[in-house]
PDB file of N, CA and C in Angstrom:
ATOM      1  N   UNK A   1     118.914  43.473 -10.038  1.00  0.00           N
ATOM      2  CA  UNK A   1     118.094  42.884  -8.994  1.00  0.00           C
ATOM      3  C   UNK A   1     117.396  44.005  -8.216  1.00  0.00           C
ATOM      4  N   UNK A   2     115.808  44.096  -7.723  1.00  0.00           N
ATOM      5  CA  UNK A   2     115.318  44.961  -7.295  1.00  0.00           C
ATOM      6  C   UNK A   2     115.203  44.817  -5.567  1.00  0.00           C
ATOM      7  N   UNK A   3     115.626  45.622  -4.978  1.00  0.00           N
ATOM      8  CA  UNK A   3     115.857  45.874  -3.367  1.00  0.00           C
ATOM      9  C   UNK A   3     114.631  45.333  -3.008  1.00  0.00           C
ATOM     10  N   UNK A   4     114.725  44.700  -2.070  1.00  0.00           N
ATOM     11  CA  UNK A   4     113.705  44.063  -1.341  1.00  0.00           C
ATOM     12  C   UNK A   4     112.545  45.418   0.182  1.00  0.00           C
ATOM     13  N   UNK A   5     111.552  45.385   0.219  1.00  0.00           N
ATOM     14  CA  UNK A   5     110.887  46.111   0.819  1.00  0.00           C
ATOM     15  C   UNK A   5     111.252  45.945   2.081  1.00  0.00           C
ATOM     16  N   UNK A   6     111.777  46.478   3.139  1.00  0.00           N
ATOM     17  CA  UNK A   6     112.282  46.154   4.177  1.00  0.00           C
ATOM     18  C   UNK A   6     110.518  46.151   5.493  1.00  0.00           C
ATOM     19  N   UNK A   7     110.159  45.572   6.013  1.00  0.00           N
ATOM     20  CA  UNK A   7     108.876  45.433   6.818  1.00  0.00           C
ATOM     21  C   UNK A   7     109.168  44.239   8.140  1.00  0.00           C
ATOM     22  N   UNK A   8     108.492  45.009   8.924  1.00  0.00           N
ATOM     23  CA  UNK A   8     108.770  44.307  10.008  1.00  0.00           C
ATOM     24  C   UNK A   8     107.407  43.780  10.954  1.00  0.00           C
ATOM     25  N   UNK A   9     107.729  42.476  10.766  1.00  0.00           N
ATOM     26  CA  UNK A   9     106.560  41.894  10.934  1.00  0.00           C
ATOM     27  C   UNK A   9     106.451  41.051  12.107  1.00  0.00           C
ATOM     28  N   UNK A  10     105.203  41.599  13.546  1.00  0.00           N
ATOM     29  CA  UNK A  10     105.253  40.999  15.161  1.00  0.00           C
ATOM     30  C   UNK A  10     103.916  40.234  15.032  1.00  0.00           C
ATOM     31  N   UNK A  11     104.564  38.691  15.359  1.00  0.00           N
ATOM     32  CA  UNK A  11     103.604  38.062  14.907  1.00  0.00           C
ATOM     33  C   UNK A  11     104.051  36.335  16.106  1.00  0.00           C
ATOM     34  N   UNK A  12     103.278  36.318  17.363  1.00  0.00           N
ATOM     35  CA  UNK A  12     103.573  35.505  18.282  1.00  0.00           C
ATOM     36  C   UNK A  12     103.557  34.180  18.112  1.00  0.00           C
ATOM     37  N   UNK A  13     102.458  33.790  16.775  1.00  0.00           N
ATOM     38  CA  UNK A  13     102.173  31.990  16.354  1.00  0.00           C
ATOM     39  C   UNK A  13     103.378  32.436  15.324  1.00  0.00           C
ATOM     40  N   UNK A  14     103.975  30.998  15.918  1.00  0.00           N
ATOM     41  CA  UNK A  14     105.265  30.376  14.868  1.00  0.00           C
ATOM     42  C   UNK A  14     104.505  30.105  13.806  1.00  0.00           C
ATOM     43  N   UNK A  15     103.384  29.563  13.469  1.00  0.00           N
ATOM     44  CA  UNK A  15     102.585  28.963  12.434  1.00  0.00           C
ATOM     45  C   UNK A  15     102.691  29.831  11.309  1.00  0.00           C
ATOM     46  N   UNK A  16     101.536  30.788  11.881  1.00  0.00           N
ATOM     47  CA  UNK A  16     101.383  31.990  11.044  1.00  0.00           C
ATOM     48  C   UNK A  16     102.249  32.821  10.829  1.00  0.00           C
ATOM     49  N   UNK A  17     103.619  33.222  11.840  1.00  0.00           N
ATOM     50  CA  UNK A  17     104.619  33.673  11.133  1.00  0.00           C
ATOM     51  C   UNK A  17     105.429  33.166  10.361  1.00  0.00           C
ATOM     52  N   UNK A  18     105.575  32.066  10.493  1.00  0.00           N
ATOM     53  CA  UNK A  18     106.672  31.263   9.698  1.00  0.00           C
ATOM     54  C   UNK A  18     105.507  31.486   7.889  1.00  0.00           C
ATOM     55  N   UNK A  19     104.902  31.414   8.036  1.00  0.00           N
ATOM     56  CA  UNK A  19     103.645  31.169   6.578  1.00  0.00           C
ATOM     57  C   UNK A  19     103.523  32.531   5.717  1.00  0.00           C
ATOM     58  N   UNK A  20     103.615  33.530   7.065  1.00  0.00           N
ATOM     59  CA  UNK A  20     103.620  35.166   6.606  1.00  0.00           C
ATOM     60  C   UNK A  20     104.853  35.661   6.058  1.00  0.00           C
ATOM     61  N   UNK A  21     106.241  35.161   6.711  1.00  0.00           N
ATOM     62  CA  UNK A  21     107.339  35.193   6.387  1.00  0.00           C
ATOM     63  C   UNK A  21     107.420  34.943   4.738  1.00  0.00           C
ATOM     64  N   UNK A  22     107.073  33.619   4.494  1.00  0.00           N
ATOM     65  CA  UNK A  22     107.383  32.744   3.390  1.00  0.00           C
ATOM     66  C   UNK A  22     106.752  33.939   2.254  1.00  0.00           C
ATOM     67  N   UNK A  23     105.422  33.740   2.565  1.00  0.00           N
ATOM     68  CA  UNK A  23     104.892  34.564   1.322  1.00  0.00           C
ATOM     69  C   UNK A  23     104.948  35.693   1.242  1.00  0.00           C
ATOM     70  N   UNK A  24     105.401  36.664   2.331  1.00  0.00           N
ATOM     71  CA  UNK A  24     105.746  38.155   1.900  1.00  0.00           C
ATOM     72  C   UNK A  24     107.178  38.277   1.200  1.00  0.00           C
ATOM     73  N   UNK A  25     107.931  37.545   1.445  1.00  0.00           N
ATOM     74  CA  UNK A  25     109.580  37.186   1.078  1.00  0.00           C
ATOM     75  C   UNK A  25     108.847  36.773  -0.448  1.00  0.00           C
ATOM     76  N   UNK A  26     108.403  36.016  -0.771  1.00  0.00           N
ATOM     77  CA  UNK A  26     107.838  35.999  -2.180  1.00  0.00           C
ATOM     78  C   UNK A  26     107.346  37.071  -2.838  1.00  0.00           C
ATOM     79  N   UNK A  27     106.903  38.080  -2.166  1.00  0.00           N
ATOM     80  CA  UNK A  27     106.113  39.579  -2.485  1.00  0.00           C
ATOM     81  C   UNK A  27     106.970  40.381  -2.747  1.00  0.00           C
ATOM     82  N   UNK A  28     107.997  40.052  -2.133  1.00  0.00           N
ATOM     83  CA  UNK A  28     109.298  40.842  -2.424  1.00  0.00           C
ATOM     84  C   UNK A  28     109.554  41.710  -1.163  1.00  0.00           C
ATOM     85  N   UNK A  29     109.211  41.335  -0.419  1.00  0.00           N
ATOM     86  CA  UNK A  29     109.627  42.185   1.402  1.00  0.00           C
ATOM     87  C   UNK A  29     110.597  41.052   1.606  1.00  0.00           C
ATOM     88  N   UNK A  30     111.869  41.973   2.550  1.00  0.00           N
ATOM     89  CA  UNK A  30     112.871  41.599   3.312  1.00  0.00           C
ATOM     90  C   UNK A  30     111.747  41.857   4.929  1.00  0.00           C
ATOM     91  N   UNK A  31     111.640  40.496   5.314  1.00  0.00           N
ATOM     92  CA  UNK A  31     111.160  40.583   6.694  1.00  0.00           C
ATOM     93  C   UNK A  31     111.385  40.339   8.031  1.00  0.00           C
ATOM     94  N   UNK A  32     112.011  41.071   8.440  1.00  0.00           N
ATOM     95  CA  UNK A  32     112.241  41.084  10.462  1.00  0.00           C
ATOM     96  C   UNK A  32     111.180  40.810  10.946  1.00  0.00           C
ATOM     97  N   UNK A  33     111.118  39.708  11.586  1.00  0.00           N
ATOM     98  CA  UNK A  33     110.157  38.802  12.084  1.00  0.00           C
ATOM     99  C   UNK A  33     110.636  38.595  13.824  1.00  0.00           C
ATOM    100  N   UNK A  34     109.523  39.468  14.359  1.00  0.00           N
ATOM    101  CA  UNK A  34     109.333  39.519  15.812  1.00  0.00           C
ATOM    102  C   UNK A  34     108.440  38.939  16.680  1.00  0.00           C
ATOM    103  N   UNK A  35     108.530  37.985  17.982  1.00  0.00           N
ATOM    104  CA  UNK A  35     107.889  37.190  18.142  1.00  0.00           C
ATOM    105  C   UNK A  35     107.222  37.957  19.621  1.00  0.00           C
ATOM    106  N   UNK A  36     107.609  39.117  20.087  1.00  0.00           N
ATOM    107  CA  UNK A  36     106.662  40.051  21.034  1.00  0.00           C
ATOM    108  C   UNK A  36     107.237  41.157  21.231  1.00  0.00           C
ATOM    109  N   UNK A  37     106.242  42.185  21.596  1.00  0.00           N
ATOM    110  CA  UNK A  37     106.704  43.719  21.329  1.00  0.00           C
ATOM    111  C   UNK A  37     107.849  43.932  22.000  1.00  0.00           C
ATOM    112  N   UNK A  38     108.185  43.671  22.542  1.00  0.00           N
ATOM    113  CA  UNK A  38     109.691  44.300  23.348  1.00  0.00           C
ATOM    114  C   UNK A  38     110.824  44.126  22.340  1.00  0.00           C
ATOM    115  N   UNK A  39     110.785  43.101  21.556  1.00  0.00           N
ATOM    116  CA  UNK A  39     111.946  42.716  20.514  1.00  0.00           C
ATOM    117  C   UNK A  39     111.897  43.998  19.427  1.00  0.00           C
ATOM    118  N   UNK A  40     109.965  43.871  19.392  1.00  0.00           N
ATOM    119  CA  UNK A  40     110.135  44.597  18.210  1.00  0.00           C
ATOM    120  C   UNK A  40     110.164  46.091  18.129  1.00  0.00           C
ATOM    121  N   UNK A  41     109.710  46.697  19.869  1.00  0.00           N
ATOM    122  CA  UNK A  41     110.339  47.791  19.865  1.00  0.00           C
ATOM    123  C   UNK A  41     111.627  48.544  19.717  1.00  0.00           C
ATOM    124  N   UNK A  42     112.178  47.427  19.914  1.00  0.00           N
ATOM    125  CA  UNK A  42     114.121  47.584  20.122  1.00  0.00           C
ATOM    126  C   UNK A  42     113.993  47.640  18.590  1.00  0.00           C
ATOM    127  N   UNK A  43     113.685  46.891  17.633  1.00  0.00           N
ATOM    128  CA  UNK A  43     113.845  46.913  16.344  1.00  0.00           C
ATOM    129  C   UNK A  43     113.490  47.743  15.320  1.00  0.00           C
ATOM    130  N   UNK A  44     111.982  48.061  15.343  1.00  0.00           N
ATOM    131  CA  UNK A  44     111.566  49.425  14.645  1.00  0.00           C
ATOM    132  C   UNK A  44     112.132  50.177  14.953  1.00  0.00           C
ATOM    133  N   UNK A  45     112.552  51.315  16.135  1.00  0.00           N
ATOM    134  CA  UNK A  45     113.440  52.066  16.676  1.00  0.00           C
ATOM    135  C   UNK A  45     114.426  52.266  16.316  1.00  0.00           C
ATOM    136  N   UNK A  46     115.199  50.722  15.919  1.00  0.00           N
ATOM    137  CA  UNK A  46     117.106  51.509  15.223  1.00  0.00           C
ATOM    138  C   UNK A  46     116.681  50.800  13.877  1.00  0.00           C
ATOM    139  N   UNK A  47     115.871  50.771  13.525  1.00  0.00           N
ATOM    140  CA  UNK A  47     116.179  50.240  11.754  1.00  0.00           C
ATOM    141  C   UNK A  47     115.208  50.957  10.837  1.00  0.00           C
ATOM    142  N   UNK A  48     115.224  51.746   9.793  1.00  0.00           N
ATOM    143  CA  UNK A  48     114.127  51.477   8.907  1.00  0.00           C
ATOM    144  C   UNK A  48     113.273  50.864   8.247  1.00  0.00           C
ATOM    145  N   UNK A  49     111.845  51.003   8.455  1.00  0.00           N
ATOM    146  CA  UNK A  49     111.048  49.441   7.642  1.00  0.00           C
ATOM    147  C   UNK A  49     109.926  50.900   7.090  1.00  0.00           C
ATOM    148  N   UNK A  50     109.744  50.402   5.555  1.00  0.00           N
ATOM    149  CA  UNK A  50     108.399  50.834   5.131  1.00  0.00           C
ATOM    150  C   UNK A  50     106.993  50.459   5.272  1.00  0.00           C
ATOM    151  N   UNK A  51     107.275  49.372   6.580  1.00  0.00           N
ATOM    152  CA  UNK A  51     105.848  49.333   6.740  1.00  0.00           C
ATOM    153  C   UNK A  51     105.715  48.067   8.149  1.00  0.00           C
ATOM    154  N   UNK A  52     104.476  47.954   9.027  1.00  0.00           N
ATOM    155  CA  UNK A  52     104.787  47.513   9.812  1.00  0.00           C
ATOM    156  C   UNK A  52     103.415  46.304   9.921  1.00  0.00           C
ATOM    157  N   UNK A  53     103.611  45.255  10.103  1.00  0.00           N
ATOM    158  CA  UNK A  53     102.410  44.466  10.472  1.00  0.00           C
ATOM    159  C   UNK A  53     102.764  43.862  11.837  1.00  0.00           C
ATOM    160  N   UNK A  54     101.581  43.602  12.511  1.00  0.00           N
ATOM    161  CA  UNK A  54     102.083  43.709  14.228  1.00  0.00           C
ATOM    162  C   UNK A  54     100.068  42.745  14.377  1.00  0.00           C
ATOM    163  N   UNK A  55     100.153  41.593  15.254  1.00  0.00           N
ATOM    164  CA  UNK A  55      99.260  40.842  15.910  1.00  0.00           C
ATOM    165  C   UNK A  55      98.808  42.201  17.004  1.00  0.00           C
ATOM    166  N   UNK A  56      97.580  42.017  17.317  1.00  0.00           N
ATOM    167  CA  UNK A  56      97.245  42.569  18.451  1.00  0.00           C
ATOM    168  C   UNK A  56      97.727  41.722  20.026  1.00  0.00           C
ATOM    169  N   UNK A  57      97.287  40.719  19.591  1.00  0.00           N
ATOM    170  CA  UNK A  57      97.730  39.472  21.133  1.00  0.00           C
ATOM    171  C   UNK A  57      98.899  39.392  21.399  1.00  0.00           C
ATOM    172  N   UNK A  58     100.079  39.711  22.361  1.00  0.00           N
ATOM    173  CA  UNK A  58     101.069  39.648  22.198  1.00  0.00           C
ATOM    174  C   UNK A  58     101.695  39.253  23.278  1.00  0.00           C
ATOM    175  N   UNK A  59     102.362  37.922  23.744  1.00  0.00           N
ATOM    176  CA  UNK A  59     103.283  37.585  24.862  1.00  0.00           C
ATOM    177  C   UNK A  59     103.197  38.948  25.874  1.00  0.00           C
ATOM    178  N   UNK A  60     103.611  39.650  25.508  1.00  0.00           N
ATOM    179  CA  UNK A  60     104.131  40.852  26.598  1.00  0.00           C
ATOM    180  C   UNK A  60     103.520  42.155  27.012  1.00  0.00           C
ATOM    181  N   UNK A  61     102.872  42.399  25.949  1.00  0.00           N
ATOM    182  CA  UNK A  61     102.204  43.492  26.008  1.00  0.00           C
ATOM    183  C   UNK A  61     101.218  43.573  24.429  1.00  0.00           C
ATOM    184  N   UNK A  62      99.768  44.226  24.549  1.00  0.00           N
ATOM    185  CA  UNK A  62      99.041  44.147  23.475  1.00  0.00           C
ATOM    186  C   UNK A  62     100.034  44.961  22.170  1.00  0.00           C
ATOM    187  N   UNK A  63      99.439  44.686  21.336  1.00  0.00           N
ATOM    188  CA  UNK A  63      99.312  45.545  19.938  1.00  0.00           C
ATOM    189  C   UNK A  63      99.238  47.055  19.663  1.00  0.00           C
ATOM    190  N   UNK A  64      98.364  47.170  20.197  1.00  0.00           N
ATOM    191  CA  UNK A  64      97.655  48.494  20.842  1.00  0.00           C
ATOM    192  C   UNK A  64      98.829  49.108  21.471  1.00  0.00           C
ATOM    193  N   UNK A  65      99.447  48.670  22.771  1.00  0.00           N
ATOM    194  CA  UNK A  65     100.005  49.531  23.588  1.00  0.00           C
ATOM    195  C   UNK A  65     101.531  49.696  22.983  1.00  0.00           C
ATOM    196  N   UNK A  66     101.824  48.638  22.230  1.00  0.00           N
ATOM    197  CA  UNK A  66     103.232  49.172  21.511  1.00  0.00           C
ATOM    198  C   UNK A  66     103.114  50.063  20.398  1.00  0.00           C
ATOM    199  N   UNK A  67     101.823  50.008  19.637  1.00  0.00           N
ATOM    200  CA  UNK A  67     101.481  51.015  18.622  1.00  0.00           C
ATOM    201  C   UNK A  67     102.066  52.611  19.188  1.00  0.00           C
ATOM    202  N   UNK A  68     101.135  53.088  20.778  1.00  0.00           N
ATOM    203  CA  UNK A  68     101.194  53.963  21.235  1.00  0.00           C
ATOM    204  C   UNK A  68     102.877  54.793  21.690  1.00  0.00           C
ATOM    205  N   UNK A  69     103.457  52.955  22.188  1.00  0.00           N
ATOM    206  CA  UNK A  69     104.791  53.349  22.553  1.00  0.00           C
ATOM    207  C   UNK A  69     105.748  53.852  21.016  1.00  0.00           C
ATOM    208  N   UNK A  70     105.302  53.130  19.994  1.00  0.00           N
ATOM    209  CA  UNK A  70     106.090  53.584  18.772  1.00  0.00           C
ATOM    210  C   UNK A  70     105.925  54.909  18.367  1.00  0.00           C
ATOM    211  N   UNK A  71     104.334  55.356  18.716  1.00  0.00           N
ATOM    212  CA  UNK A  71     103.913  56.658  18.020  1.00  0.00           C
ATOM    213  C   UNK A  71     104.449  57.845  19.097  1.00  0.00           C
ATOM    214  N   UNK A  72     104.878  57.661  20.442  1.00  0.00           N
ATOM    215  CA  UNK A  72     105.182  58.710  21.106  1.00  0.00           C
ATOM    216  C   UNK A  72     107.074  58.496  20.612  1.00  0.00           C
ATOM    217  N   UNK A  73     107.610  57.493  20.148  1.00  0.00           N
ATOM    218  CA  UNK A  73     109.043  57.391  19.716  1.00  0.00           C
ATOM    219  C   UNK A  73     109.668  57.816  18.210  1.00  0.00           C
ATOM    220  N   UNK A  74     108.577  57.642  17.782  1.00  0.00           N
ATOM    221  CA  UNK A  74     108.808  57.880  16.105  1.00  0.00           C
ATOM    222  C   UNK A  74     107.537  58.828  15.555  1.00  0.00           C
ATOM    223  N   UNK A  75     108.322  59.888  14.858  1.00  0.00           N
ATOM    224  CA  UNK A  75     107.472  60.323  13.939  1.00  0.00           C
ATOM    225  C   UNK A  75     108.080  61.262  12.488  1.00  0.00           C
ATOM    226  N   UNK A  76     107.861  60.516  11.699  1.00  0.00           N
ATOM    227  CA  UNK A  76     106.431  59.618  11.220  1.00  0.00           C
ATOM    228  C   UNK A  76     106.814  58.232  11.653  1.00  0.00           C
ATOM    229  N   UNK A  77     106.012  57.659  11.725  1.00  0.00           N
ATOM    230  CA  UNK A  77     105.771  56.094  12.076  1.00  0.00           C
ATOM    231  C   UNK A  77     105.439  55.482  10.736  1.00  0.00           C
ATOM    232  N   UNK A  78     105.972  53.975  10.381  1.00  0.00           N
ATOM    233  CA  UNK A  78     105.827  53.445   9.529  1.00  0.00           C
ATOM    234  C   UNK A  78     104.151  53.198   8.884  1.00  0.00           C
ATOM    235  N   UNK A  79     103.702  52.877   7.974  1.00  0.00           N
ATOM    236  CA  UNK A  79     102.231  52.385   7.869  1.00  0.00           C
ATOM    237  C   UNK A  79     102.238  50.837   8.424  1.00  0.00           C
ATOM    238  N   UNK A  80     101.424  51.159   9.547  1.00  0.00           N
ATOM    239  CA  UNK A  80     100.974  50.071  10.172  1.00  0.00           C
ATOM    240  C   UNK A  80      99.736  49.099  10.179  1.00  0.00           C
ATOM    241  N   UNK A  81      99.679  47.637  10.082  1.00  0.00           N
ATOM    242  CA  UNK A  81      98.781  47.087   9.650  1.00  0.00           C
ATOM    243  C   UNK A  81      98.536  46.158  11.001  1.00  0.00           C
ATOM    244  N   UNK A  82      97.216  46.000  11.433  1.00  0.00           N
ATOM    245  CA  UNK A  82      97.038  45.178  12.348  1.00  0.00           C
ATOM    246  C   UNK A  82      96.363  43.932  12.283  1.00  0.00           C
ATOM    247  N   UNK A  83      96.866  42.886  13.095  1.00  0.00           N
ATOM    248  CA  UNK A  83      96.043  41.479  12.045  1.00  0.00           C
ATOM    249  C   UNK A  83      95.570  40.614  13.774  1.00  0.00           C
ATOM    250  N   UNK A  84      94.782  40.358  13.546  1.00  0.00           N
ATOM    251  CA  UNK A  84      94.298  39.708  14.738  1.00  0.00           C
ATOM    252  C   UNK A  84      92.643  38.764  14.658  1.00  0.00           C
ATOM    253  N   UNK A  85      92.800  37.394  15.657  1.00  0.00           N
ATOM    254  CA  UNK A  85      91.788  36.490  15.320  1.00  0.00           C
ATOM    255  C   UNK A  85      90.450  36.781  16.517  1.00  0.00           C
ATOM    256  N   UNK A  86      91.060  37.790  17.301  1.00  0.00           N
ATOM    257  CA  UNK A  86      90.118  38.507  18.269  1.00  0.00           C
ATOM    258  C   UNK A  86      89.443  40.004  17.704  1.00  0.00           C
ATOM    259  N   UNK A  87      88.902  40.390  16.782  1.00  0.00           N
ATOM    260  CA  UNK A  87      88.645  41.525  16.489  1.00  0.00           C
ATOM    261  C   UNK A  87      87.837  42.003  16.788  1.00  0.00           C
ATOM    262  N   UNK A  88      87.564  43.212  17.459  1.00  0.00           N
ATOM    263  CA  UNK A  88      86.611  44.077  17.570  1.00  0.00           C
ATOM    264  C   UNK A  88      86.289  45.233  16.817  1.00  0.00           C
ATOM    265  N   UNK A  89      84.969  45.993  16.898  1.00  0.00           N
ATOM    266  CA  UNK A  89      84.550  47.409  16.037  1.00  0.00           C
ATOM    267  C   UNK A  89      85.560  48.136  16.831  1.00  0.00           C
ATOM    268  N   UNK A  90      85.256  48.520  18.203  1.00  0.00           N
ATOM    269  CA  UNK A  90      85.803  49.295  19.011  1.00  0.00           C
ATOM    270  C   UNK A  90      86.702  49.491  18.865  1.00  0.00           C
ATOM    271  N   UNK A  91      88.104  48.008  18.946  1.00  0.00           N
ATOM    272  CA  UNK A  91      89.342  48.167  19.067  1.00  0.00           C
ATOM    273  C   UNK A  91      90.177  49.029  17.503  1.00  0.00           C
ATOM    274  N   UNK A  92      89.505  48.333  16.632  1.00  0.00           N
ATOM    275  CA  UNK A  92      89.369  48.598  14.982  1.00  0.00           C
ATOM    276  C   UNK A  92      89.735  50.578  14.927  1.00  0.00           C
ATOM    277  N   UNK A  93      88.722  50.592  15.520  1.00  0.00           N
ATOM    278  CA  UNK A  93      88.182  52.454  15.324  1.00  0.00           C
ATOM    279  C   UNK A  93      89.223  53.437  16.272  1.00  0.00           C
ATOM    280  N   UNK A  94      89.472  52.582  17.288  1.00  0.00           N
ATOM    281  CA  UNK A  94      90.732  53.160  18.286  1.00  0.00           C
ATOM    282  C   UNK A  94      91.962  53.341  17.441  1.00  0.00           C
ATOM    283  N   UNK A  95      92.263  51.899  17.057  1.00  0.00           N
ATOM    284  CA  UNK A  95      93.593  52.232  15.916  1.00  0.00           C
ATOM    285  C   UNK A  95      93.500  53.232  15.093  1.00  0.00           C
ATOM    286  N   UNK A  96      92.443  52.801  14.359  1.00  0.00           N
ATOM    287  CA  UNK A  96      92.244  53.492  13.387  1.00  0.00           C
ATOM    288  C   UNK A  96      92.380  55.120  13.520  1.00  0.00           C
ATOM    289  N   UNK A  97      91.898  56.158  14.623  1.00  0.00           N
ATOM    290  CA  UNK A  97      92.053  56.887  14.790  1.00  0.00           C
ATOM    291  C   UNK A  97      93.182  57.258  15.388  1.00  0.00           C
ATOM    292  N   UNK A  98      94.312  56.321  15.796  1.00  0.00           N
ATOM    293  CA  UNK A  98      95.767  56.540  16.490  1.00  0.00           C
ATOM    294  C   UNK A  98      96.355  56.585  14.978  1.00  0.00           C
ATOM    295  N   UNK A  99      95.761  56.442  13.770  1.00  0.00           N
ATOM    296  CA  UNK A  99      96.958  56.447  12.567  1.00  0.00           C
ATOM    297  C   UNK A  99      97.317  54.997  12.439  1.00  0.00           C
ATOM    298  N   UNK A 100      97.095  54.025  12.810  1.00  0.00           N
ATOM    299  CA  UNK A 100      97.283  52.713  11.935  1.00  0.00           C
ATOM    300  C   UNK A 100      96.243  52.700  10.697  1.00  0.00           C
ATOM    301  N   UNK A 101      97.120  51.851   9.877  1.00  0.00           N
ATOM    302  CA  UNK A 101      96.554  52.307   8.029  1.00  0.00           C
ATOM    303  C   UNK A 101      95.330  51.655   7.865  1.00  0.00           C
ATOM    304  N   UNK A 102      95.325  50.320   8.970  1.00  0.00           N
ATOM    305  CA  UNK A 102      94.225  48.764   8.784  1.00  0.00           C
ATOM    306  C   UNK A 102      94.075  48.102   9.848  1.00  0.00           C
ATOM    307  N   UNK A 103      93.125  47.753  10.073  1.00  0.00           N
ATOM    308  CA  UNK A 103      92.897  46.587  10.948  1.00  0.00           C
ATOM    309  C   UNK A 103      91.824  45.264  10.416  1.00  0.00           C
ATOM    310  N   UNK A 104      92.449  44.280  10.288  1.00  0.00           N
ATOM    311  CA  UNK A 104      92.417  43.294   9.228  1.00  0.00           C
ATOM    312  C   UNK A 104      92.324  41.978  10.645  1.00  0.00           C
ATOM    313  N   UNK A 105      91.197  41.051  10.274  1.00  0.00           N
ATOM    314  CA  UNK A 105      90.942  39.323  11.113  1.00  0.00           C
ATOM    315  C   UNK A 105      91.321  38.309  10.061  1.00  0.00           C
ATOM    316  N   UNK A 106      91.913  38.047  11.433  1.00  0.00           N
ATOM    317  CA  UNK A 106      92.658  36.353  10.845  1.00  0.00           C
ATOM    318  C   UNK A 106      90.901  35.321  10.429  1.00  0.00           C
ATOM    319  N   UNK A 107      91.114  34.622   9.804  1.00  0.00           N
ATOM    320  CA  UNK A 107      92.158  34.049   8.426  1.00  0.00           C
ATOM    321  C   UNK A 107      92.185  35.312   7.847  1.00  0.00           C
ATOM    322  N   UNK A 108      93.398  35.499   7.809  1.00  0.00           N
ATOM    323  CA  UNK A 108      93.626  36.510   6.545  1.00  0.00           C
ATOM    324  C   UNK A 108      92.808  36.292   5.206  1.00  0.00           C
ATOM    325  N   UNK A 109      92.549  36.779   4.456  1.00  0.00           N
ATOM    326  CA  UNK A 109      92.211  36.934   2.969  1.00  0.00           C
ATOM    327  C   UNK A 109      93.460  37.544   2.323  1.00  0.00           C
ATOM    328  N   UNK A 110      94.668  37.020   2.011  1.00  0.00           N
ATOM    329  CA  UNK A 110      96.057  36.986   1.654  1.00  0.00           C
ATOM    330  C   UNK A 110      95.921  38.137   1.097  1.00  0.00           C
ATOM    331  N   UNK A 111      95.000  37.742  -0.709  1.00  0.00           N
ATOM    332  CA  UNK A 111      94.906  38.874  -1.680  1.00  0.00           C
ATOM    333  C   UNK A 111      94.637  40.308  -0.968  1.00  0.00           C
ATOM    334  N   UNK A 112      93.627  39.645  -0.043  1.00  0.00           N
ATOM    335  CA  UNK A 112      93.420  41.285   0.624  1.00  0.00           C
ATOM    336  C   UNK A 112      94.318  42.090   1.046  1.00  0.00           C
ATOM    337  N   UNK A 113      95.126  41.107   2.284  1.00  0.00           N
ATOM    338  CA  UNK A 113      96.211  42.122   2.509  1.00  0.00           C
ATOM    339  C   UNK A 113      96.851  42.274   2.318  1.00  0.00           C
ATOM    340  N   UNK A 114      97.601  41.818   0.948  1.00  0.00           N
ATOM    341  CA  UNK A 114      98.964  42.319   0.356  1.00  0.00           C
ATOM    342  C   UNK A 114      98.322  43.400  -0.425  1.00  0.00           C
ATOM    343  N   UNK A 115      97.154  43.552  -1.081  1.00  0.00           N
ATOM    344  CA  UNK A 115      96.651  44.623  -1.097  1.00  0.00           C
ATOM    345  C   UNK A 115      96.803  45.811  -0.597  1.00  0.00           C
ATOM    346  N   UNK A 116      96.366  45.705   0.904  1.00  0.00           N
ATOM    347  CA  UNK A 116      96.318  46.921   1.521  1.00  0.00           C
ATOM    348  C   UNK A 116      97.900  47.114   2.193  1.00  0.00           C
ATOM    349  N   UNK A 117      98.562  46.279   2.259  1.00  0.00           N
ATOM    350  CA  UNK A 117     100.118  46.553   2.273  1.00  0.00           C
ATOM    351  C   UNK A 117     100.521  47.103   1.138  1.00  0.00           C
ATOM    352  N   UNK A 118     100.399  47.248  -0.008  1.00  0.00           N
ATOM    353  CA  UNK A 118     100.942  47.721  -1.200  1.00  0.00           C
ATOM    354  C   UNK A 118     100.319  49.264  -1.611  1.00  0.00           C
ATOM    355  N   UNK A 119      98.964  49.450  -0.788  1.00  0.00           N
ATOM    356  CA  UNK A 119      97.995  50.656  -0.719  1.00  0.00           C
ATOM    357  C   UNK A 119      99.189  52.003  -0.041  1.00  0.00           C
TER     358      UNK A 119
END
């Protein structure tokens, strides 16, 4: 039996997490599923994950600002993917230059981003 990809995935709609859950668990990721950054800071922090997908909109604090809090806590930091139905160029190019791998708008295009999760 082949080990499951361990990824940890902050994602505030039950909808879309419960849906993201399903089909990455089909992809073959073991997924810790966090419903706002404070959980999931506590979590990236004591566990290993090869990779991280994280909403920008978040109950508690943005996307963005836990990115920053992870990158001054961890380094290296997992490859991080950002998924959000508010997207901007700006916000996009900010990540992008903090070292997140993607910044990707809802509706997802699935193929796409298991794609660039597997990149």
């Amino acid at each position: 039996m082949t080990a499951r990809i361990p990824l940890c995935l902050i994602e505030d709609d039950t909808i879309m997490g419960e849906s993201l859950v399903e089909r990455l668990h089909l992809e073959g990721y073991e997924v810790c599923w966090c419903q706002n950054a404070n959980e999931a800071l506590e979590t990236i922090t004591a566990r290993d994950f090869a990779a991280i997908v994280s909403d920008i909109r978040l109950p508690d604090m943005s996307g963005e600002a836990l990115f920053r809090c992870l990158s001054e806590r961890m380094n290296p930091l997992p490859p991080t993917l950002f998924i959000t139905a508010y997207g901007s160029i700006d916000q996009a190019v900010t990540l992008l230059r903090m070292g997140a791998r993607d910044y990707l708008t809802k509706p997802l295009d699935i193929a796409g981003f298991l794609a660039k999760l597997r990149d």
